[in-house]
C-alpha atoms as a PDB file:
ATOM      1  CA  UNK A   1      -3.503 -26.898 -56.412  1.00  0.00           C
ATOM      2  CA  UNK A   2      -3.503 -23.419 -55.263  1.00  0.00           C
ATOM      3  CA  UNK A   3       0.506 -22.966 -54.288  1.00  0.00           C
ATOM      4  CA  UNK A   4       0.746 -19.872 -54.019  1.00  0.00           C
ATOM      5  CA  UNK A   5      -1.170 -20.176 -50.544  1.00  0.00           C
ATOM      6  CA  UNK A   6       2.264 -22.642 -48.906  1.00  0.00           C
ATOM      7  CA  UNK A   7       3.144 -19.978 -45.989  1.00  0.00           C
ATOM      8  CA  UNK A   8       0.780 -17.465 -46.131  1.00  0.00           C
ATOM      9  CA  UNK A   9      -1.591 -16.359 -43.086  1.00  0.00           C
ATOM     10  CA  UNK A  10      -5.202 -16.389 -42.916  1.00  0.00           C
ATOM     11  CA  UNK A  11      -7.437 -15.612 -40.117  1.00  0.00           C
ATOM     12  CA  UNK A  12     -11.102 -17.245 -40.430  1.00  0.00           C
ATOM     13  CA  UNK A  13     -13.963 -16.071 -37.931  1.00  0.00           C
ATOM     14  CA  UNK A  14     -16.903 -18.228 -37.695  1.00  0.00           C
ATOM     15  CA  UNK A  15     -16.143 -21.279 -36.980  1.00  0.00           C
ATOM     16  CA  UNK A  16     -18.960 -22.862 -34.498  1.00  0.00           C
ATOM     17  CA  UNK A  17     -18.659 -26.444 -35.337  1.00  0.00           C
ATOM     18  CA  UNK A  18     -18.282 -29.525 -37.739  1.00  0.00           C
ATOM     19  CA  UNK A  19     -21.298 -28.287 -39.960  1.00  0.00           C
ATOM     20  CA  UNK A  20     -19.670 -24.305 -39.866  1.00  0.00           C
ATOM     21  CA  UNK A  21     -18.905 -23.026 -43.722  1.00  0.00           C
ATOM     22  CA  UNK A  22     -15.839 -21.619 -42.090  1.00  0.00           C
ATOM     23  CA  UNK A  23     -14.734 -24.503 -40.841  1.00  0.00           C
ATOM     24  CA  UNK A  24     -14.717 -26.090 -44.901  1.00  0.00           C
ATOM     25  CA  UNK A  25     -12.873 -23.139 -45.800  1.00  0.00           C
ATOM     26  CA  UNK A  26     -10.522 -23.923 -42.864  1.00  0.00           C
ATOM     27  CA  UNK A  27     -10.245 -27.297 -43.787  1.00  0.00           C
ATOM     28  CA  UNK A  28      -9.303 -26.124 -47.459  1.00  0.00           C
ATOM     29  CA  UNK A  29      -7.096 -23.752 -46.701  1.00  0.00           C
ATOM     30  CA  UNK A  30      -4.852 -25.916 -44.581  1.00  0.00           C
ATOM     31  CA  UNK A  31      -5.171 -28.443 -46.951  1.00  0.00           C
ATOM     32  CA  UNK A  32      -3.401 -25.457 -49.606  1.00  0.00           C
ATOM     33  CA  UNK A  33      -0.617 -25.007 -46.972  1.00  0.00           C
ATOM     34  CA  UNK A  34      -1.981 -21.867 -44.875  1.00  0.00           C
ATOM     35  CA  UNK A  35      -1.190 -21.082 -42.001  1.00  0.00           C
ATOM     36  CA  UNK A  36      -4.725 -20.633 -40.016  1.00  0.00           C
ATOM     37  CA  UNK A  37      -5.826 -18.614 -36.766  1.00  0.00           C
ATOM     38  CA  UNK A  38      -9.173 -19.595 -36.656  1.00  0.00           C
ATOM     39  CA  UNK A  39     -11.488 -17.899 -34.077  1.00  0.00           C
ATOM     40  CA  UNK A  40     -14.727 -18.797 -31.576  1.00  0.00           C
ATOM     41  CA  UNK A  41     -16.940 -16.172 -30.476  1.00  0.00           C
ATOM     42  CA  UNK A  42     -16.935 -17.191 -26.232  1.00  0.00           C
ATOM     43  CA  UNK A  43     -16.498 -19.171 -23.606  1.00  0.00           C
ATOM     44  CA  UNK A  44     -19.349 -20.944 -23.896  1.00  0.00           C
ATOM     45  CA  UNK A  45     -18.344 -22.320 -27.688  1.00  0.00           C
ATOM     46  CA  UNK A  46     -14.868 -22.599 -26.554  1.00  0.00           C
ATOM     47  CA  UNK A  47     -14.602 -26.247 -25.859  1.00  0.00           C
ATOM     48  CA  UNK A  48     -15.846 -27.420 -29.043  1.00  0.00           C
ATOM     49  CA  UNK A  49     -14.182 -24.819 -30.975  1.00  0.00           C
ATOM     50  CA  UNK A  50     -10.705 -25.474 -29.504  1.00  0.00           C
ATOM     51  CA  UNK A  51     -11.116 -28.856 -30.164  1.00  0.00           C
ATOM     52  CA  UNK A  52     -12.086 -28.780 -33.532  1.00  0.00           C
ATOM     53  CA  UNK A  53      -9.437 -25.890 -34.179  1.00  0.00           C
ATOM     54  CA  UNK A  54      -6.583 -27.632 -32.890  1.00  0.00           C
ATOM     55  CA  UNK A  55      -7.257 -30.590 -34.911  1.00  0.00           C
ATOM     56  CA  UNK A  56      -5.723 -28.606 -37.874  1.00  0.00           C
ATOM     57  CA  UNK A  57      -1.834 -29.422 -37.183  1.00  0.00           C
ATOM     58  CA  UNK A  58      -0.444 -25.751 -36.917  1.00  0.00           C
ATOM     59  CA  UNK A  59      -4.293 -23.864 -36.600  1.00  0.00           C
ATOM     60  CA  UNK A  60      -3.902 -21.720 -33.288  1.00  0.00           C
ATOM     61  CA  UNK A  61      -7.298 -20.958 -31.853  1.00  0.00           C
ATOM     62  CA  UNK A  62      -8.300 -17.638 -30.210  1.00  0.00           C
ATOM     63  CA  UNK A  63     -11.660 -16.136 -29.007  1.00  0.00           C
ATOM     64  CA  UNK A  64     -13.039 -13.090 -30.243  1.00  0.00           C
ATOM     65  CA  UNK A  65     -16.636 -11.278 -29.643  1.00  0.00           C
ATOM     66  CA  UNK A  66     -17.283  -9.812 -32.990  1.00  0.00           C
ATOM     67  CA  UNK A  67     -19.522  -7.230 -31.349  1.00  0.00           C
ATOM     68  CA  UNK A  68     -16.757  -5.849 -29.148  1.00  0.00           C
ATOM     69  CA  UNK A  69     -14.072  -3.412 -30.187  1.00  0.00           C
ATOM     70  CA  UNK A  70     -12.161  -3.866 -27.818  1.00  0.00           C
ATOM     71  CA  UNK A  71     -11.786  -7.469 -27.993  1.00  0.00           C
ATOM     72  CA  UNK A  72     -10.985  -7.296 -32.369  1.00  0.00           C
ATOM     73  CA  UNK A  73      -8.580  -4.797 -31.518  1.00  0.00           C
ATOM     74  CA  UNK A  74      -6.979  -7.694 -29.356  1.00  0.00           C
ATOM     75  CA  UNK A  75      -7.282  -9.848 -31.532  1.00  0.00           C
ATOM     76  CA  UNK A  76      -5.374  -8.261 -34.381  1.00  0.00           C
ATOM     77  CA  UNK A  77      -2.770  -7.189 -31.529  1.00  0.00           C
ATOM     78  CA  UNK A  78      -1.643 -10.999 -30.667  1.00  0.00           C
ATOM     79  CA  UNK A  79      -2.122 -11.497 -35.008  1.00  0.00           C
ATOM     80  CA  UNK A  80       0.390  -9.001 -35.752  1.00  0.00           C
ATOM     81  CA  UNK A  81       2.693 -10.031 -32.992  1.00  0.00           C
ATOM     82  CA  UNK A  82       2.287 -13.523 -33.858  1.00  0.00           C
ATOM     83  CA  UNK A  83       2.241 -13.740 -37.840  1.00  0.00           C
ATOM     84  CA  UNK A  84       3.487 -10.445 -38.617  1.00  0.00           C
ATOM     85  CA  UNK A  85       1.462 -10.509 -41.923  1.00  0.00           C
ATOM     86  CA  UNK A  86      -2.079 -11.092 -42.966  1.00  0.00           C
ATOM     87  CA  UNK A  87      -3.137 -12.609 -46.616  1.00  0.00           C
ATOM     88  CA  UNK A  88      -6.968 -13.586 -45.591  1.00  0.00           C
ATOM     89  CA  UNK A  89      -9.864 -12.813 -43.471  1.00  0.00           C
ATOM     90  CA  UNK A  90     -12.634 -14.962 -43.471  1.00  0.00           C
ATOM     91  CA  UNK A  91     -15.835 -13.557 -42.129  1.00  0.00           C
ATOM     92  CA  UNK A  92     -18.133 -16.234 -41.929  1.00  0.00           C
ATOM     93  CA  UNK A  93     -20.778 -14.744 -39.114  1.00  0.00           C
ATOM     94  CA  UNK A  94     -24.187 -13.727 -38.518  1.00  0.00           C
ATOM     95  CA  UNK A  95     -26.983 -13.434 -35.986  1.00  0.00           C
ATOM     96  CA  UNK A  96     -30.471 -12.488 -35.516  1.00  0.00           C
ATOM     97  CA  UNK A  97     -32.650 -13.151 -32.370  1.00  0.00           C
ATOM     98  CA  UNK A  98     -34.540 -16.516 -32.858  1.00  0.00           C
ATOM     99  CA  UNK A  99     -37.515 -14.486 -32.642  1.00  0.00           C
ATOM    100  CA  UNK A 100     -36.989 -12.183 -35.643  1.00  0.00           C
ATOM    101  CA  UNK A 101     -36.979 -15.634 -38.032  1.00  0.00           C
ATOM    102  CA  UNK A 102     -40.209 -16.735 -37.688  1.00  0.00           C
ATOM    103  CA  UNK A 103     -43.789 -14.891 -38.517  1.00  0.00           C
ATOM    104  CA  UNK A 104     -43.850 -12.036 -40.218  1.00  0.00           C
ATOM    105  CA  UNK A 105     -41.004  -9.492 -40.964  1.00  0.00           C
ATOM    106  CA  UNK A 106     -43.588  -6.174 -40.490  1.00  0.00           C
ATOM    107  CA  UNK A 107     -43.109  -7.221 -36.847  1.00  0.00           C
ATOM    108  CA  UNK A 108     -39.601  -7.310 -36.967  1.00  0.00           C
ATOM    109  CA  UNK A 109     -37.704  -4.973 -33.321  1.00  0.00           C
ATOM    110  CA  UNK A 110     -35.711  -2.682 -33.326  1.00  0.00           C
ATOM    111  CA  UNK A 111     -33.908  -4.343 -31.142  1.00  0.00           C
ATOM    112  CA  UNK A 112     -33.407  -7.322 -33.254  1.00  0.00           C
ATOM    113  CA  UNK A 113     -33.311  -5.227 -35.936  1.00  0.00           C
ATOM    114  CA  UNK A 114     -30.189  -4.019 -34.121  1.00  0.00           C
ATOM    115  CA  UNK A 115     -28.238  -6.898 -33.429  1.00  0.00           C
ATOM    116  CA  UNK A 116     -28.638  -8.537 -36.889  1.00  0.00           C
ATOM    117  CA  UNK A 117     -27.163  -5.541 -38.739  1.00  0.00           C
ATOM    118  CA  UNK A 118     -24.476  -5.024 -35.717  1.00  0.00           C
ATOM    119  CA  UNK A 119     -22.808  -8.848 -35.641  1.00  0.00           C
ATOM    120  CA  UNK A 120     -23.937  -9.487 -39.185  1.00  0.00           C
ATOM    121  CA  UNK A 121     -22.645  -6.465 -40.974  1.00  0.00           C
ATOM    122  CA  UNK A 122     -20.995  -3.842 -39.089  1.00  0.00           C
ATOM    123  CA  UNK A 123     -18.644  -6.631 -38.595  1.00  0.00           C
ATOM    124  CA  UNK A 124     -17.445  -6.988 -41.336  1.00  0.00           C
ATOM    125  CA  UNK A 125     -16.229  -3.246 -41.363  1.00  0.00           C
ATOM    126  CA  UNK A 126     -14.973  -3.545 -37.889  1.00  0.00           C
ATOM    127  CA  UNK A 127     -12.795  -6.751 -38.982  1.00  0.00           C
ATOM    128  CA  UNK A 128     -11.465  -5.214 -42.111  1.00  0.00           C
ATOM    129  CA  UNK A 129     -10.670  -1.963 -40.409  1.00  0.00           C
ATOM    130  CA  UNK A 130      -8.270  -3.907 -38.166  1.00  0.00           C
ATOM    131  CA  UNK A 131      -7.222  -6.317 -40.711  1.00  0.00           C
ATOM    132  CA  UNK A 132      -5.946  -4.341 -43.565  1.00  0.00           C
ATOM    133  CA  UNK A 133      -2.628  -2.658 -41.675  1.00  0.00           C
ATOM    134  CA  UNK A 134      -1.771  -6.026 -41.676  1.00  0.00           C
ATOM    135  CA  UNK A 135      -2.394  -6.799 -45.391  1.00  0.00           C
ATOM    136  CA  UNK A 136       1.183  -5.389 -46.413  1.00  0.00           C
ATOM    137  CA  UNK A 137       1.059  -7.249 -49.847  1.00  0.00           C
ATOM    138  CA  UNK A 138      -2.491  -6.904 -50.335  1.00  0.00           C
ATOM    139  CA  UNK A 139      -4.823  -9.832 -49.249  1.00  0.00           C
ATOM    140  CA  UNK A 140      -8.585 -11.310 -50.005  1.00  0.00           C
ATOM    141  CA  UNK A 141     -11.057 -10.748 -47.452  1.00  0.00           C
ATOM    142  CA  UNK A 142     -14.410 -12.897 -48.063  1.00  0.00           C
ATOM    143  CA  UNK A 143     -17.581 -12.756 -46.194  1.00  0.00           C
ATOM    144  CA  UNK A 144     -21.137 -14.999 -46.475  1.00  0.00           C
ATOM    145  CA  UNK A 145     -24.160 -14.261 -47.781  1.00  0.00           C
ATOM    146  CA  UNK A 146     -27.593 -15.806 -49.313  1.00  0.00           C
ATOM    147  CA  UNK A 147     -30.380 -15.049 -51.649  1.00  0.00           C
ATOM    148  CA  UNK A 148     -32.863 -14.072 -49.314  1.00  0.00           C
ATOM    149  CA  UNK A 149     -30.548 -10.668 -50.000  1.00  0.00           C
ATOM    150  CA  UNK A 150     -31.986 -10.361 -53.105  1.00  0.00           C
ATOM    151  CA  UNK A 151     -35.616 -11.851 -53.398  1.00  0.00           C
ATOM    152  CA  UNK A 152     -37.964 -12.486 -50.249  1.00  0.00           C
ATOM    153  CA  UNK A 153     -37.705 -15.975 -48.248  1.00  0.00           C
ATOM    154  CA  UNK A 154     -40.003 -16.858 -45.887  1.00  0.00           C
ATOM    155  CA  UNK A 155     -38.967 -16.489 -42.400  1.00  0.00           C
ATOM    156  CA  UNK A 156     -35.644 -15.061 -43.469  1.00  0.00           C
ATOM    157  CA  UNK A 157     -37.139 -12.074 -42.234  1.00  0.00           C
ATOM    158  CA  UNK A 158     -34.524  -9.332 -40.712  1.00  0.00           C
ATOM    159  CA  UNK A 159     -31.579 -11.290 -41.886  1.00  0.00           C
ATOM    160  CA  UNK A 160     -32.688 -10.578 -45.834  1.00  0.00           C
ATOM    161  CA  UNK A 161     -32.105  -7.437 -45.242  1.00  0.00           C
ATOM    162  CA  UNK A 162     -28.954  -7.704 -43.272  1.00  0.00           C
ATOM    163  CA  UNK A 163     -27.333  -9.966 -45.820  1.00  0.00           C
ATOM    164  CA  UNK A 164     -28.459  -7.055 -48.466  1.00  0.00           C
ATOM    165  CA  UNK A 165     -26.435  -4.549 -46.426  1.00  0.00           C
ATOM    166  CA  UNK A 166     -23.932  -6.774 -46.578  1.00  0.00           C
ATOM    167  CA  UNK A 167     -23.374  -7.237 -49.933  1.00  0.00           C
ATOM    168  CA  UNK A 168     -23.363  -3.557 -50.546  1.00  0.00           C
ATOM    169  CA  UNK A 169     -20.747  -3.549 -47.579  1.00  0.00           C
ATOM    170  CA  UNK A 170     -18.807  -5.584 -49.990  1.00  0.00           C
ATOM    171  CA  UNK A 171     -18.775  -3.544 -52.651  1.00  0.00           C
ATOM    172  CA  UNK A 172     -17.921  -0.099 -50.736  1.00  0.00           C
ATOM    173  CA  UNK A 173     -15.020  -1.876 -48.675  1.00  0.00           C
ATOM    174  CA  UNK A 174     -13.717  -3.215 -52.538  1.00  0.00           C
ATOM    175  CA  UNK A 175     -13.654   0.441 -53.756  1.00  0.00           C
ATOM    176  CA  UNK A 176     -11.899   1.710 -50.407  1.00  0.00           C
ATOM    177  CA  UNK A 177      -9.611  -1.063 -49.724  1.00  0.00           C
ATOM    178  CA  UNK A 178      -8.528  -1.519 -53.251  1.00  0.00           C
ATOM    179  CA  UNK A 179      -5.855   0.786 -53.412  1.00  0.00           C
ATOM    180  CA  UNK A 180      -4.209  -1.300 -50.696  1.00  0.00           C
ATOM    181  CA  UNK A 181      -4.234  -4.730 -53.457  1.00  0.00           C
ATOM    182  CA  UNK A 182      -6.828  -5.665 -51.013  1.00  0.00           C
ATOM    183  CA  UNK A 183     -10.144  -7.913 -52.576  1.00  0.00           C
ATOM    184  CA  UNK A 184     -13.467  -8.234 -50.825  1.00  0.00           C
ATOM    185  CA  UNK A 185     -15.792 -10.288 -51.998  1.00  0.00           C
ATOM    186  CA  UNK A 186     -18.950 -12.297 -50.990  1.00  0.00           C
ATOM    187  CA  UNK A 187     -19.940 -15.631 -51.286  1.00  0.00           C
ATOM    188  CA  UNK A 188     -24.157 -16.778 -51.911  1.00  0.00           C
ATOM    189  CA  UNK A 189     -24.409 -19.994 -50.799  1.00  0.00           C
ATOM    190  CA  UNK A 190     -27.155 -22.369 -51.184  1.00  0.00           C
ATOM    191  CA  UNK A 191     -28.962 -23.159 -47.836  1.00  0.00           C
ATOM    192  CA  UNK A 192     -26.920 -25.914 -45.640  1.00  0.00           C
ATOM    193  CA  UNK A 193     -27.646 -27.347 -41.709  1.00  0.00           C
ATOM    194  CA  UNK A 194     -25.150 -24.726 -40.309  1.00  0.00           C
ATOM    195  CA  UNK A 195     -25.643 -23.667 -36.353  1.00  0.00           C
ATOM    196  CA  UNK A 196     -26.812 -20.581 -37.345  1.00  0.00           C
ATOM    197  CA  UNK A 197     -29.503 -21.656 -39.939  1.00  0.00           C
ATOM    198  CA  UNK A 198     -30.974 -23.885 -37.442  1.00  0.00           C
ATOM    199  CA  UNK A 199     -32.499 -20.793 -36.113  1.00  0.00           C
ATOM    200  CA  UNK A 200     -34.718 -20.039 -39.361  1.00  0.00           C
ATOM    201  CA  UNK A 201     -38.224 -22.028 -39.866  1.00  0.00           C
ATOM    202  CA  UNK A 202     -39.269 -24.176 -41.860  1.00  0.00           C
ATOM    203  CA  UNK A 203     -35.401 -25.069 -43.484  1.00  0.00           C
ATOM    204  CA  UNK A 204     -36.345 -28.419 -44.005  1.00  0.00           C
ATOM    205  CA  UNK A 205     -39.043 -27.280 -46.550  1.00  0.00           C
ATOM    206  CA  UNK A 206     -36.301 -24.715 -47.972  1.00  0.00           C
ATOM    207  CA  UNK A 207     -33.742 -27.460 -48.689  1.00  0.00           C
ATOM    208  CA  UNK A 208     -36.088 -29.184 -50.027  1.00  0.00           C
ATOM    209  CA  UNK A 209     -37.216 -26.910 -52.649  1.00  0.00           C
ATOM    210  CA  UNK A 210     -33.833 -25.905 -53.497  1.00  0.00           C
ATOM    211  CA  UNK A 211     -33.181 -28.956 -54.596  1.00  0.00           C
ATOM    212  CA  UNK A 212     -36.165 -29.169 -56.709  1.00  0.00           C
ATOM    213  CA  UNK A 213     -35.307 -26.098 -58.352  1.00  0.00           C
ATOM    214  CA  UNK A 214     -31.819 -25.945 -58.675  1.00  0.00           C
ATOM    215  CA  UNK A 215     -30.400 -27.079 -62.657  1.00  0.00           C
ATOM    216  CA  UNK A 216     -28.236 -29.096 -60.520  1.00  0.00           C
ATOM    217  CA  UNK A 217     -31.026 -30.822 -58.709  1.00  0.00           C
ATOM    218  CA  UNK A 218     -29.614 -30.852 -55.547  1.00  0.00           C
ATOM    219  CA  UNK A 219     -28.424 -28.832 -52.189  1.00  0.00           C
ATOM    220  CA  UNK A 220     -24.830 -27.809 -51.757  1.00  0.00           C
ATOM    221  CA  UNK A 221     -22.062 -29.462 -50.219  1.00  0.00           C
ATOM    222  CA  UNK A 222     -20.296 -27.389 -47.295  1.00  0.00           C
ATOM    223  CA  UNK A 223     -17.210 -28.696 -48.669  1.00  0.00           C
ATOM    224  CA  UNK A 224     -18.021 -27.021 -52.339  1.00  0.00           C
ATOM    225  CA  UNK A 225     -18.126 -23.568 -50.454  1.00  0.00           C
ATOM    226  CA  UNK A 226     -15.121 -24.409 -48.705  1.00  0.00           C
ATOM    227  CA  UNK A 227     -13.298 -24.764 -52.599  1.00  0.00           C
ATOM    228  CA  UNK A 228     -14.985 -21.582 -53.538  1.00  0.00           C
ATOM    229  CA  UNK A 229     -13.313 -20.509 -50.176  1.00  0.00           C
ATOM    230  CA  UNK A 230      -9.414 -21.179 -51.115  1.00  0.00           C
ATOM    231  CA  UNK A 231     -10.207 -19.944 -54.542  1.00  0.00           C
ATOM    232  CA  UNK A 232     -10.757 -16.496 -53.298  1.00  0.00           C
ATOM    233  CA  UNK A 233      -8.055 -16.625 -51.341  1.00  0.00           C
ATOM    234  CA  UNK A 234      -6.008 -17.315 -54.147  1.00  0.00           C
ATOM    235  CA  UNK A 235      -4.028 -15.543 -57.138  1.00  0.00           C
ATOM    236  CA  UNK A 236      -6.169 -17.081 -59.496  1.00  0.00           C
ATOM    237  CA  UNK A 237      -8.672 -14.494 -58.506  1.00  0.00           C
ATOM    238  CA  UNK A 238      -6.497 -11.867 -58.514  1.00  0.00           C
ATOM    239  CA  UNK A 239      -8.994  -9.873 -60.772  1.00  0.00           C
ATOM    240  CA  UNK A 240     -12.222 -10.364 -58.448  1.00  0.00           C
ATOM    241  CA  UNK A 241     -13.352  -7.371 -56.197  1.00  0.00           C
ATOM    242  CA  UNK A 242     -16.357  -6.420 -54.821  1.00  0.00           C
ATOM    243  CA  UNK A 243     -18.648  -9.430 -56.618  1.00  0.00           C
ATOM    244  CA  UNK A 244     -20.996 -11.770 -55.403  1.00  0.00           C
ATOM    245  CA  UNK A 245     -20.011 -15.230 -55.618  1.00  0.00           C
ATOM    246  CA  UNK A 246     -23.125 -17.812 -56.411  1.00  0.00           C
ATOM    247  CA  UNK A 247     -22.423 -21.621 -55.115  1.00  0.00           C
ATOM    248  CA  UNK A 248     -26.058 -23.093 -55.311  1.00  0.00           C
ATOM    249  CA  UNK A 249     -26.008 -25.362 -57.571  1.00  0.00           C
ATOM    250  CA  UNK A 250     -27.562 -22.898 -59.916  1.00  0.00           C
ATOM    251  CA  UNK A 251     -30.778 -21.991 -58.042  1.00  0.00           C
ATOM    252  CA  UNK A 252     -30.321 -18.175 -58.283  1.00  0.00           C
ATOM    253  CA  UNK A 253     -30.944 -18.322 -62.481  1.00  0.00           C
ATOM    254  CA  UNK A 254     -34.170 -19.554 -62.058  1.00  0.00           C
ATOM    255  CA  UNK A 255     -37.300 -17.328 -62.361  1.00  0.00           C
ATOM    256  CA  UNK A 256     -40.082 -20.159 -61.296  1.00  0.00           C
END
């Protein structure tokens, strides 16, 4: 399956741990034959990461503050010395302040206003900036995103609106970077236990309902994403720019 991906180069930020959707993409990309520099956001992840990354026979780990130009641009240095080439960026990262996801959004800071559209979005531009010289033959980039872009969920609060910006981030990065053969896409996941979504309230209660919901009467595997992962990063989406991928089982048709 997939191989056209045997010897091509893909670099995947977000990986945190075990639970991380980038680390199912990882997983599925290896699997496809690609060779993987997978990257952890500091020291104090680094153990974990490194471990986990290096568990991938061939995966090279590196650290990388998404936030920091100077350290992507350093990044991408030891890439392009290293690989040469890009085919794939995976940008599988986003933060708000704990405080911003719970009680109401009107009382949302500027400050965490801030930071969620900074690491969450402006990210994304800053990675495929860097990324694209390095694209020769043209490439896939893919990012993450959920439904509480679209339609309000409780507690989602400042990160609704973050994932909103970057979907249209998406589609303006797909009209510039198109010319290059480059794709960007996003893809709308269900809700999963990830490190990050530990950080929203009440998750239980929005798994839960998901499920109800869903025509497919159940949550999303990681592992599903993962597939939807490799497929973007693969000629048999050759024709798919600046789109919103939905893997939710279905719970985005719904009305009530």
């Amino acid at each position: 399956m997939f191989e056209d991906l045997k010897g091509r180069t893909a670099v995947v930020f977000g990986v945190a741990n075990r639970r991380s959707i980038a680390w199912a993409i990882a997983q599925g990309l290896h699997a496809a034959g690609v060779n993987l520099a997978i990257t952890y956001q500091n020291e104090r992840l680094e153990q974990e990461a490194r471990d986990l990354i290096l568990s991938l026979p061939g995966a090279e780990a590196f650290m990388c503050d998404v936030s920091n130009d100077g350290a992507i641009a350093g990044l991408f240095e030891k890439l392009k010395e290293r690989y040469g080439k890009l085919h794939t960026l995976v940008h599988s990262v986003a933060f708000a302040p704990a405080d911003e996801l719970k009680g109401d959004f009107v009382n949302t800071t500027r400050e965490g206003f801030r930071v969620a559209h900074d690491v969450s979005v402006y990210s994304l531009i800053a990675v495929s900036r860097a990324a694209a010289p390095l694209m020769e033959d043209g490439g896939s980039i893919m990012t993450m995103t959920y439904y509480g872009a679209e339609k309000v969920v409780p507690n989602y609060n400042v990160m609704g609106v973050a994932k909103a910006a970057l979907e249209c981030t998406v589609r303006y990065l797909a009209y510039d970077l198109g010319r290059k053969k480059i794709r960007v896409n996003a893809i709308s996941a269900g809700p999963i236990k990830t490190l990050a979504a530990r950080g929203i309230s009440g998750m239980g209660e929005m798994m839960r309902g998901h499920a109800e919901r869903a025509p497919l009467q159940r949550n999303v595997e990681v592992s599903e994403v993962g597939s939807t992962g490799v497929f973007l990063a693969s000629d048999a989406s050759s024709g798919i720019t600046g789109e919103t991928i939905y893997v939710d089982c279905g719970y985005n048709i719904m009305g009530f």
